[in-house]
Protein backbone atom coordinates (compact mmCIF):
# COMPACT_ATOMS: atom_id res chain seq x y z
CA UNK A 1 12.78 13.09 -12.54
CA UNK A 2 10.79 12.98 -9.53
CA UNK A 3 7.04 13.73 -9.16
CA UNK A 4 5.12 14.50 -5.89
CA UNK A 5 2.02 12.67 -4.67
CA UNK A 6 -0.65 12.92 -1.85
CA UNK A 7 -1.20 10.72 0.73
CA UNK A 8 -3.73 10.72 3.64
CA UNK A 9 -2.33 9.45 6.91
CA UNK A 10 -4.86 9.21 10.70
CA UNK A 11 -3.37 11.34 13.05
CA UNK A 12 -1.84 8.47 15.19
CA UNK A 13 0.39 7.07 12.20
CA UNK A 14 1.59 10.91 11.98
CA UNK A 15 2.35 11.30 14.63
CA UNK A 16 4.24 8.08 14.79
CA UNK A 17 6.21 9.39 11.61
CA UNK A 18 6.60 12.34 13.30
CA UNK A 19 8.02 10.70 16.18
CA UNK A 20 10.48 8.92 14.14
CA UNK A 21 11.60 11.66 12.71
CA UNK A 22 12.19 13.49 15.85
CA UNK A 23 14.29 10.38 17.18
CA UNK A 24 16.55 11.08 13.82
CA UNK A 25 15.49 7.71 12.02
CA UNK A 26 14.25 10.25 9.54
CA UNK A 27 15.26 14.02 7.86
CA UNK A 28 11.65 14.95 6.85
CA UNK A 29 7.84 13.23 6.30
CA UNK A 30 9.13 12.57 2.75
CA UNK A 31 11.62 10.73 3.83
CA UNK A 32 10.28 8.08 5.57
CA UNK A 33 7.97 7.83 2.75
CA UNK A 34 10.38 7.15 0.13
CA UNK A 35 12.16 4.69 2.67
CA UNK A 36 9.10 3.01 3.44
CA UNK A 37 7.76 3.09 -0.56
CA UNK A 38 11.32 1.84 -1.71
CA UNK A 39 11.89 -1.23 1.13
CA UNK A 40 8.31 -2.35 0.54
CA UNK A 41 8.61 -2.42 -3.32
CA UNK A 42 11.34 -4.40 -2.60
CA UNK A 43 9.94 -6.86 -0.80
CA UNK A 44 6.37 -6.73 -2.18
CA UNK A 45 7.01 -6.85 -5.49
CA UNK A 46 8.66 -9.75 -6.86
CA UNK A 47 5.19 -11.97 -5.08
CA UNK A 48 2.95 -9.61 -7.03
CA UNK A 49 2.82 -11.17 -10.59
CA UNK A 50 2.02 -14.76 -8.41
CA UNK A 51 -0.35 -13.43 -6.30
CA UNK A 52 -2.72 -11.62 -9.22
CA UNK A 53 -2.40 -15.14 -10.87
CA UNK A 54 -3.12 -17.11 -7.81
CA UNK A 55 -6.47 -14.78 -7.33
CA UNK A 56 -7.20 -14.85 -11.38
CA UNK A 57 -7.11 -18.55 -10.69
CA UNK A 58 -9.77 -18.34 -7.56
CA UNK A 59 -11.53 -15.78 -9.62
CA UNK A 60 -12.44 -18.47 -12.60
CA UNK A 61 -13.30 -21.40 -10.33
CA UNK A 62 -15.59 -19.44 -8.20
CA UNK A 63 -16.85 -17.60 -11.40
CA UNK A 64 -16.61 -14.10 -10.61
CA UNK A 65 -15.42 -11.99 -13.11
CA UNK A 66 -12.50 -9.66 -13.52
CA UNK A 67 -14.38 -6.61 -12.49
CA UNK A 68 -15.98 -7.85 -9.63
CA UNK A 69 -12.92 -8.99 -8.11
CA UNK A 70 -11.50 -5.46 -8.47
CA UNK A 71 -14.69 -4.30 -7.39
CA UNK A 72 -14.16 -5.81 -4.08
CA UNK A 73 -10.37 -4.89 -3.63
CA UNK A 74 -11.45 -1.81 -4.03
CA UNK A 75 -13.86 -2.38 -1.25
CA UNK A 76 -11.43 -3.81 1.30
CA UNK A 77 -8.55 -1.32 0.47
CA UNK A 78 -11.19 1.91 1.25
CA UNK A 79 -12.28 -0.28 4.53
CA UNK A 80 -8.39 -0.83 5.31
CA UNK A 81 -8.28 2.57 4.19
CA UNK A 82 -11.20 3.73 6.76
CA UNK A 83 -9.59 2.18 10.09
């Protein structure tokens, strides 16, 4: 089963995809996507259970709480998001 999902992109990463895909590194937008979903999963994920404990850990000896510190992810993934 497959499911479809929306992503927002600036123009110049676009038109970098775009790019690709008129080199023939890629058949479609949707296929660099899954590439780039699938390789990054697997390098990204195996680190992510350590790195939630690692900040959980920071968290507690700083004292800030669970939703503050998703609070501020939040905050630096829509600034990441915003460049």
């Amino acid at each position: 089963m497959t499911e479809s999902i929306t992503a927002r992109f600036s123009n110049t990463d676009i038109k970098a995809i775009d790019s690709l895909i008129k080199a023939g590194f890629y058949t479609t937008r949707s296929d660099f996507l899954k590439v780039a979903a699938r390789n990054l999963l697997r390098e990204d994920v195996p680190i992510i259970p350590d790195l939630i404990i690692g900040m959980q850990q920071q968290a507690k000896k700083r004292g800030i709480t669970q939703g503050k510190m998703l609070k501020e992810l939040r905050k630096v993934r829509r600034e990441l998001y915003d460049e």
